[in-house]
N, C-alpha and C. Protein backbone atom coordinates (compact mmCIF):
# COMPACT_ATOMS: atom_id res chain seq x y z
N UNK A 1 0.82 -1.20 0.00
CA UNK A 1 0.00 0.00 0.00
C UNK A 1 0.86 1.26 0.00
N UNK A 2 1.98 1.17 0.52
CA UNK A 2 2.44 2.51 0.81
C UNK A 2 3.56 2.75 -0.19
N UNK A 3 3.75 1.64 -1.32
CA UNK A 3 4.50 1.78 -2.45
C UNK A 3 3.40 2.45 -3.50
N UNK A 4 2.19 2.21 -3.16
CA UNK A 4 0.95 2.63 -4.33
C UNK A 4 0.50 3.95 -3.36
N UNK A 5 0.73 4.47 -2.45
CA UNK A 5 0.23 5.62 -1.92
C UNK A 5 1.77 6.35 -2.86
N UNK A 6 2.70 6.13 -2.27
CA UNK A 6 3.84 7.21 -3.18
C UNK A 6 3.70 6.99 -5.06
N UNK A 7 3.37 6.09 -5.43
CA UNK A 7 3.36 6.58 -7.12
C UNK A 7 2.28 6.91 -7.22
N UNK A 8 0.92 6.72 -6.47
CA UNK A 8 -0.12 7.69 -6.17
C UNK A 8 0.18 9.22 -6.39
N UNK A 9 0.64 10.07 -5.23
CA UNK A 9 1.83 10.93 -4.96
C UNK A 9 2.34 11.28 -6.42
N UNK A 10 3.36 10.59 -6.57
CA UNK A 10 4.39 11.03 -7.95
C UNK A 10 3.04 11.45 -8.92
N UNK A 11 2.19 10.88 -9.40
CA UNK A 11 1.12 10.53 -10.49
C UNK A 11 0.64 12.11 -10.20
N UNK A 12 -0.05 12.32 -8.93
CA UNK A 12 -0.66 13.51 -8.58
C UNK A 12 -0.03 14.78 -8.97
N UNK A 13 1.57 14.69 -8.86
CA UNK A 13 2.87 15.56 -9.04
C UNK A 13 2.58 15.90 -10.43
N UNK A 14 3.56 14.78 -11.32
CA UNK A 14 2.84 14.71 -12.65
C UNK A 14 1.68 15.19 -13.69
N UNK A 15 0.75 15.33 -12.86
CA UNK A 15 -0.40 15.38 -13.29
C UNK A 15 -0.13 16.75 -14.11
N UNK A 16 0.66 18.03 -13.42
CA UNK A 16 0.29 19.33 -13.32
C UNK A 16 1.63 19.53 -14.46
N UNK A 17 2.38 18.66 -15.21
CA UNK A 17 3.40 18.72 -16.03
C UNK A 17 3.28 17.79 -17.24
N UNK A 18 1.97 17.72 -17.73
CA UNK A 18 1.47 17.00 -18.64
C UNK A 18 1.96 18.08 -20.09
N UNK A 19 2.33 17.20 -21.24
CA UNK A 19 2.61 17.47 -22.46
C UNK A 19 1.51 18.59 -22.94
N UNK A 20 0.00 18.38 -22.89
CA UNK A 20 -0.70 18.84 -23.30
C UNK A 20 -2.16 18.89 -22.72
N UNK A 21 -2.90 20.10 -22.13
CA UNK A 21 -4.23 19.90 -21.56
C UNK A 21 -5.20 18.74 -22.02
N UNK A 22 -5.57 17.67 -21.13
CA UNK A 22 -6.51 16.68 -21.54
C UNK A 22 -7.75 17.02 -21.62
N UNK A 23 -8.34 16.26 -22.64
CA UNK A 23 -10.00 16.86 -23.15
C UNK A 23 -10.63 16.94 -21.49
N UNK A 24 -11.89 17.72 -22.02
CA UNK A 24 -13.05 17.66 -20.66
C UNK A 24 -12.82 16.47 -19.96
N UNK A 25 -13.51 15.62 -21.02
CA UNK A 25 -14.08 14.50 -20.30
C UNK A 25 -12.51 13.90 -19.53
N UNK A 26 -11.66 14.03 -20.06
CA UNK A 26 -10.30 12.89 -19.40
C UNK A 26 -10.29 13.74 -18.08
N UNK A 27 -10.02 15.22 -17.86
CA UNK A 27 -10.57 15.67 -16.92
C UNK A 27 -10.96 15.49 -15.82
N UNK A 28 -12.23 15.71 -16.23
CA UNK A 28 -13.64 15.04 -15.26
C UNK A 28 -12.74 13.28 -14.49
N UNK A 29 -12.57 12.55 -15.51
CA UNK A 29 -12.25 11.48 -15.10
C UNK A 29 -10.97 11.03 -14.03
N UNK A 30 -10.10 12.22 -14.53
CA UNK A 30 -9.12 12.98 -13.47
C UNK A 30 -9.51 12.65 -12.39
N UNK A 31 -10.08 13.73 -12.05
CA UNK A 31 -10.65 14.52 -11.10
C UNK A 31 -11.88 13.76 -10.02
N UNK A 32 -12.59 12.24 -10.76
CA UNK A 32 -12.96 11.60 -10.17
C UNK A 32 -12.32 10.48 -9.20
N UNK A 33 -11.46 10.29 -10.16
CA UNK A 33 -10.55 8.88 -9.59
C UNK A 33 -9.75 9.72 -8.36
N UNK A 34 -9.08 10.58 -8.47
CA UNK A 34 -8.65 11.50 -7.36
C UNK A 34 -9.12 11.52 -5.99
N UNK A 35 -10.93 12.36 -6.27
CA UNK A 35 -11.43 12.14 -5.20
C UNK A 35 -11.92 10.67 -4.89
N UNK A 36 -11.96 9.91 -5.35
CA UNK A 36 -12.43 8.60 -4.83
C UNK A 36 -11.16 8.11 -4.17
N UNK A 37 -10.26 8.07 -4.62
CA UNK A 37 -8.48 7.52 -3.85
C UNK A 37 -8.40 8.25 -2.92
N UNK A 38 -8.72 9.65 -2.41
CA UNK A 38 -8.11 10.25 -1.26
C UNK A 38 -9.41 10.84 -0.92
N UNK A 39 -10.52 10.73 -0.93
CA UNK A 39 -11.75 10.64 -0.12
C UNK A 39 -12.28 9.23 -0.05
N UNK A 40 -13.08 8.79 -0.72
CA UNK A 40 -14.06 7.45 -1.07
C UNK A 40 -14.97 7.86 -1.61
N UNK A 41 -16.33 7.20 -1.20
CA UNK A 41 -17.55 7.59 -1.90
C UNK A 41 -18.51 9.07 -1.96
N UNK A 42 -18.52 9.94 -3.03
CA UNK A 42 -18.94 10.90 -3.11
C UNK A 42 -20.20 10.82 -2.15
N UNK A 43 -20.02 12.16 -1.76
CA UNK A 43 -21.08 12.58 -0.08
C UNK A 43 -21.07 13.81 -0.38
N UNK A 44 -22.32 14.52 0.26
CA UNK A 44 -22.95 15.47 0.34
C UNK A 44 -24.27 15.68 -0.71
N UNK A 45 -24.64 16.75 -0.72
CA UNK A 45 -25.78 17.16 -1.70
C UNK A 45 -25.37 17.18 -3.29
N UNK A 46 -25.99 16.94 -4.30
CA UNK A 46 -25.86 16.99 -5.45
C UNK A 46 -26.08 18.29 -5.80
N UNK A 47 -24.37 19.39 -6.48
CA UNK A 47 -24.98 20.71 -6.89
C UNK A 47 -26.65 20.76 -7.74
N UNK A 48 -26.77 22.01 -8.02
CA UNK A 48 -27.48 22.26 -8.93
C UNK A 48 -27.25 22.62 -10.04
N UNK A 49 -28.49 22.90 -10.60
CA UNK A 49 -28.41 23.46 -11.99
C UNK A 49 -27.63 24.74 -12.26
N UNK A 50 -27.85 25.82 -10.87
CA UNK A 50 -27.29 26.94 -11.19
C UNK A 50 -25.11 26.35 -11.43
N UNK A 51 -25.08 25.36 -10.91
CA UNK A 51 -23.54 25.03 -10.63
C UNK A 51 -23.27 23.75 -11.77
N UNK A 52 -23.45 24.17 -13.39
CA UNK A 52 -22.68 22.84 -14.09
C UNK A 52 -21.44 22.66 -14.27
N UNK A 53 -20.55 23.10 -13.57
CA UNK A 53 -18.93 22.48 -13.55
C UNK A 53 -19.24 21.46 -12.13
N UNK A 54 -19.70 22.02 -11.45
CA UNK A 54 -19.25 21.17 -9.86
C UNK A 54 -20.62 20.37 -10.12
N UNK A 55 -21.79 20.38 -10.68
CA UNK A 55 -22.54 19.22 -10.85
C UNK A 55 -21.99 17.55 -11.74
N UNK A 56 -20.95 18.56 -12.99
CA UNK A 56 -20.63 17.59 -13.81
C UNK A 56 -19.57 17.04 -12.80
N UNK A 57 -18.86 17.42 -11.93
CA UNK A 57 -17.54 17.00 -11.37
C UNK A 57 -18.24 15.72 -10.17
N UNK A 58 -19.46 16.52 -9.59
CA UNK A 58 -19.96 15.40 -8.36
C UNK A 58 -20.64 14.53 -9.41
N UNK A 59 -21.02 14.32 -10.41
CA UNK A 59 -21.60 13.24 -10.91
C UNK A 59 -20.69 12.07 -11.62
N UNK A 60 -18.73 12.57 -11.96
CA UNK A 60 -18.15 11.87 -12.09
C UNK A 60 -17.59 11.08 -11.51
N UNK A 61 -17.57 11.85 -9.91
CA UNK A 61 -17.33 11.24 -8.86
C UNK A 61 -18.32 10.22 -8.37
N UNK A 62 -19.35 10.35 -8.36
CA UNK A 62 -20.65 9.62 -7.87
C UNK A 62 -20.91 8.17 -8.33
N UNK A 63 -20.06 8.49 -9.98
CA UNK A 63 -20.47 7.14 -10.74
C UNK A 63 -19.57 6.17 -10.73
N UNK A 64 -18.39 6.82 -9.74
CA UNK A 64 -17.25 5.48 -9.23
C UNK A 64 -17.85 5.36 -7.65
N UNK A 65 -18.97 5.35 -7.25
CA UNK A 65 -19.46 4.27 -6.14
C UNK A 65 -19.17 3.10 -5.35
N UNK A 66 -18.41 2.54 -4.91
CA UNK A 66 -17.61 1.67 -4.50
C UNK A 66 -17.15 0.91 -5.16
N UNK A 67 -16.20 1.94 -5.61
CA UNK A 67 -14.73 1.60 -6.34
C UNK A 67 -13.77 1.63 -5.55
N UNK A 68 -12.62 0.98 -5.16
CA UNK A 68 -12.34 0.68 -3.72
C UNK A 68 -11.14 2.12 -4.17
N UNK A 69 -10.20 2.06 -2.96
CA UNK A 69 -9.19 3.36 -2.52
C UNK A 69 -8.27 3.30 -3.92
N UNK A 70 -7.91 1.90 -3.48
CA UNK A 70 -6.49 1.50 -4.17
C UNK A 70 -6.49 1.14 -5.71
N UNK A 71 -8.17 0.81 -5.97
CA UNK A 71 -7.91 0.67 -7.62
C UNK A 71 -7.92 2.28 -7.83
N UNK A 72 -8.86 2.85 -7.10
CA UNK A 72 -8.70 4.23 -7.91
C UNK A 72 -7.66 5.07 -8.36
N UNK A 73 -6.50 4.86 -6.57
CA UNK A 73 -5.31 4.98 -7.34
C UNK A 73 -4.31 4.82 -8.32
N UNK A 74 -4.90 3.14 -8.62
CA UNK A 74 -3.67 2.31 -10.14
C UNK A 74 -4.81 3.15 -10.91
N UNK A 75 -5.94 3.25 -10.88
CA UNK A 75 -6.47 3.84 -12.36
C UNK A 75 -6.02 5.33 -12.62
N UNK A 76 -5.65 5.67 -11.45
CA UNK A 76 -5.12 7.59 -11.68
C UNK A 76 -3.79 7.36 -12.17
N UNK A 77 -3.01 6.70 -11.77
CA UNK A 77 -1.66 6.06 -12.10
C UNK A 77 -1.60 5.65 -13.63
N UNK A 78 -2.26 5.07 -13.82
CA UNK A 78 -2.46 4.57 -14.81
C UNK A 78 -2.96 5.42 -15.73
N UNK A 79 -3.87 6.21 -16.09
CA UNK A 79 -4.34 7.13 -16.59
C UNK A 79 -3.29 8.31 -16.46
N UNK A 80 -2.79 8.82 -15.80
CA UNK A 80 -1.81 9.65 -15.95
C UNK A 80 -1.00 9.23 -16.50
N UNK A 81 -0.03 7.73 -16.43
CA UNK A 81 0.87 7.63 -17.49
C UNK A 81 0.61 7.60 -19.10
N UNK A 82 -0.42 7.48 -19.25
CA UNK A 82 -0.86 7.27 -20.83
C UNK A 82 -1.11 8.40 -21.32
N UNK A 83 -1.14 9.78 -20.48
CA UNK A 83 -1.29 11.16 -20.87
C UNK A 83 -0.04 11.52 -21.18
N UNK A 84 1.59 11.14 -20.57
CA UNK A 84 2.56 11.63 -20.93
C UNK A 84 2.93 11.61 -21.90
């Protein structure tokens, strides 16, 4: 675990030194696997309508539902290396 928490880490580092901005959607998908690895299962209220960035963001999050800590991490890992 704590070899996949540090390339976790590195991946997160990485992230912000990418070749080229990834579409929306890779994004979004970012940004889900993220919070699911270093939160868990999306909680709280579902924005609204007046809020479609943070609605689209809690609904990417929402739809990895018990997806456990550690895959989310190999999938951010993983997904970040295929962006370099």
């Amino acid at each position: 675990m704590a070899d996949l928490q540090t390339a976790f880490e590195q991946a997160v580092a990485a992230s912000t030194q990418l070749p080229e901005r990834p579409a929306p959607f890779t994004l979004l998908r970012l940004y889900a696997l993220y919070k699911q690895a270093s939160v868990g299962d999306a909680s709280g209220d579902r924005p609204g309508l007046t809020d479609p960035v943070g609605r689209a963001k809690w609904d990417a999050w929402n739809a990895l539902q018990g997806h456990g800590r550690e895959a989310a991490m190999q999938d951010y890992i993983d997904l970040i290396g295929s962006l370099q």
